[in-house]
Protein backbone atom coordinates (compact mmCIF):
# COMPACT_ATOMS: atom_id res chain seq x y z
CA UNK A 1 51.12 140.60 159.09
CA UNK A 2 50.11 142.30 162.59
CA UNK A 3 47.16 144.26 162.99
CA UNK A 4 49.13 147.17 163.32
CA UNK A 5 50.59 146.95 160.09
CA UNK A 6 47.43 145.94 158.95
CA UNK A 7 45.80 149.10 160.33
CA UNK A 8 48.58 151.03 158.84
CA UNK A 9 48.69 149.66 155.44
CA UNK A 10 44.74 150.33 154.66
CA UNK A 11 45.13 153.37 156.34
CA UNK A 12 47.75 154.99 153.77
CA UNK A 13 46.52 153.12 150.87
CA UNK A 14 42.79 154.85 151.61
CA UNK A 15 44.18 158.41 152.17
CA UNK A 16 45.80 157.87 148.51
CA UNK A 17 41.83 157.99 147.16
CA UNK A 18 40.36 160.21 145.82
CA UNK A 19 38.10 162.31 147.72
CA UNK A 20 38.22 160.77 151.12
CA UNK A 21 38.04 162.11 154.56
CA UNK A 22 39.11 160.65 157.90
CA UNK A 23 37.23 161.21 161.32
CA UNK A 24 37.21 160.03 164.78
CA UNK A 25 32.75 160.66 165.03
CA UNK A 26 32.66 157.42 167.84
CA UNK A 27 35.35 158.53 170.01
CA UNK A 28 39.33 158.05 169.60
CA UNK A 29 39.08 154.22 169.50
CA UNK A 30 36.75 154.39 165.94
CA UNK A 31 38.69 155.82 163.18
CA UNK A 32 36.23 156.13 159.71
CA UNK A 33 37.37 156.80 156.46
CA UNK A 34 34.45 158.38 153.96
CA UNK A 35 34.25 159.54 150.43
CA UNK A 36 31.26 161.99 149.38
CA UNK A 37 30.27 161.89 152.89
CA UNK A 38 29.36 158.08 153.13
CA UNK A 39 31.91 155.71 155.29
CA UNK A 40 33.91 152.96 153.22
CA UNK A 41 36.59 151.62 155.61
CA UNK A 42 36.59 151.77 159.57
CA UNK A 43 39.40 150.91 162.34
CA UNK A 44 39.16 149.80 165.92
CA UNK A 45 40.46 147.35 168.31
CA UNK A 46 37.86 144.09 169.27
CA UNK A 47 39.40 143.56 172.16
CA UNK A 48 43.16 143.50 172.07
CA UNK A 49 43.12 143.14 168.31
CA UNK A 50 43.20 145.89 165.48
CA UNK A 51 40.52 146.08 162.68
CA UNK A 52 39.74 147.14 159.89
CA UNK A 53 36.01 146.50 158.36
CA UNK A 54 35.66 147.10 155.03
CA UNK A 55 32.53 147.32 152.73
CA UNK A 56 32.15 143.88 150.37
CA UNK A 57 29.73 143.12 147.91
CA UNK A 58 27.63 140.54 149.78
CA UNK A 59 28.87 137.48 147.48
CA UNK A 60 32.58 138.33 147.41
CA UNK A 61 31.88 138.32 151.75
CA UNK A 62 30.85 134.97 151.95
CA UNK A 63 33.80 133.81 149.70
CA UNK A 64 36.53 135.61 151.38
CA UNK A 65 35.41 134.58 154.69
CA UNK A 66 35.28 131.22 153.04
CA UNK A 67 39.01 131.91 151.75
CA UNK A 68 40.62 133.74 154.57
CA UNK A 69 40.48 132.59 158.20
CA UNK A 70 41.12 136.11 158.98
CA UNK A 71 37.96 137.66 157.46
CA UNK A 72 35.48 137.67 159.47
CA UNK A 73 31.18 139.19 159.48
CA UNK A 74 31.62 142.96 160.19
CA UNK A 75 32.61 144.02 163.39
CA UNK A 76 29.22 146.14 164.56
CA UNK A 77 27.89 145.88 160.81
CA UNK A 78 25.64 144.87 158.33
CA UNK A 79 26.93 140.97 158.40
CA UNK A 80 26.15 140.74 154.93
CA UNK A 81 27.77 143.30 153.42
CA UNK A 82 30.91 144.02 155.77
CA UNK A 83 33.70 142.08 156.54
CA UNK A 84 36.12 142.47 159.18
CA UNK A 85 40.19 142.19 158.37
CA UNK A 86 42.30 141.59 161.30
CA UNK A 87 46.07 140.65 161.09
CA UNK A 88 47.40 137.15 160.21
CA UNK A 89 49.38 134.89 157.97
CA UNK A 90 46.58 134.96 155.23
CA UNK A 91 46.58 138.55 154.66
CA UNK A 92 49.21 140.61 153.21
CA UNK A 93 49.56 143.83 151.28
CA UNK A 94 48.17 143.36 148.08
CA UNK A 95 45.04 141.90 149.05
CA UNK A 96 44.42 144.79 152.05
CA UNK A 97 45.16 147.27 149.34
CA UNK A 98 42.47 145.48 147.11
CA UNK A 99 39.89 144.71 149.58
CA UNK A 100 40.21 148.84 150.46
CA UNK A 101 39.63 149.41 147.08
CA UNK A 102 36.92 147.31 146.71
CA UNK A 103 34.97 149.02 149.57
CA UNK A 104 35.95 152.42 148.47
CA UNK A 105 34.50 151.37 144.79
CA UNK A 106 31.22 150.12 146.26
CA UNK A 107 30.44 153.02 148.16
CA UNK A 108 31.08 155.76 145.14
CA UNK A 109 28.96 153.52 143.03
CA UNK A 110 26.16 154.47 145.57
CA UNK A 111 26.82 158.40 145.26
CA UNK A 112 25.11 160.69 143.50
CA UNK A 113 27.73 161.52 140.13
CA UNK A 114 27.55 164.80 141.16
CA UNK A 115 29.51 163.67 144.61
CA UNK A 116 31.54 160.69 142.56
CA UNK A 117 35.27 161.67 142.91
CA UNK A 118 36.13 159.06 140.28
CA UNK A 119 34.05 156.93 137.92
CA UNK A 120 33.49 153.55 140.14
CA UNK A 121 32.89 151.44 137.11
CA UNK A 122 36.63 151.97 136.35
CA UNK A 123 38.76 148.83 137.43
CA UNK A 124 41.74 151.07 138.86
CA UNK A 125 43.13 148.56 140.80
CA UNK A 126 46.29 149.91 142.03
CA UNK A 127 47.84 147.01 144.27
């Protein structure tokens, strides 16, 4: 898979979510996707490559970098708990649609229930 089609892939499996919101707050090179006002998923290029960095619980990180040669630290992020996703013959759909998921989960487990669009303790995994 390309990054493009990497890009593309989170990017329509994210708007499916519910509750999220897309921006461009760094300029039109930094696309962020948020749910209850918190970012879960971001998209750039590193140079001449597109990413997307995606929040990870800090032991699932270290084994999908482990795992994947094309999971990386995150890009301009907490190393620990981001990971970076760029295009290449270890990813394909399913797991981009998972590791989107994942994030998105994470991050309404951190909201206030009153903001929670969805119970995050529900395994809803979709790809």
């Amino acid at each position: 898979m390309d990054g493009q089609e990497l890009q593309k892939i989170a990017r329509d499996y994210a708007a499916e979510l519910p509750g999220t919101d897309q921006e461009h707050r760094f300029g039109p090179d930094w696309e962020l996707h948020k749910v209850g006002g918190k970012v879960f998923m971001l998209m750039t290029d590193m140079p001449g490559r597109p990413v997307v960095i995606l929040k990870a619980d800090p032991d699932d990180a270290t084994a999908l970098r482990e795992q994947y040669a094309d999971i990386t630290p995150g890009y301009h992020m907490n190393k620990r708990h981001w990971i970076t996703v760029e295009g290449g013959d270890t990813i394909d759909d399913n797991l981009v649609k998972e590791l989107v998921a994942d994030s998105y989960r994470l991050v309404v487990g951190g909201l206030p229930k009153s903001k929670q669009p969805v119970d995050p303790h529900i395994s809803n995994r979709r790809a």
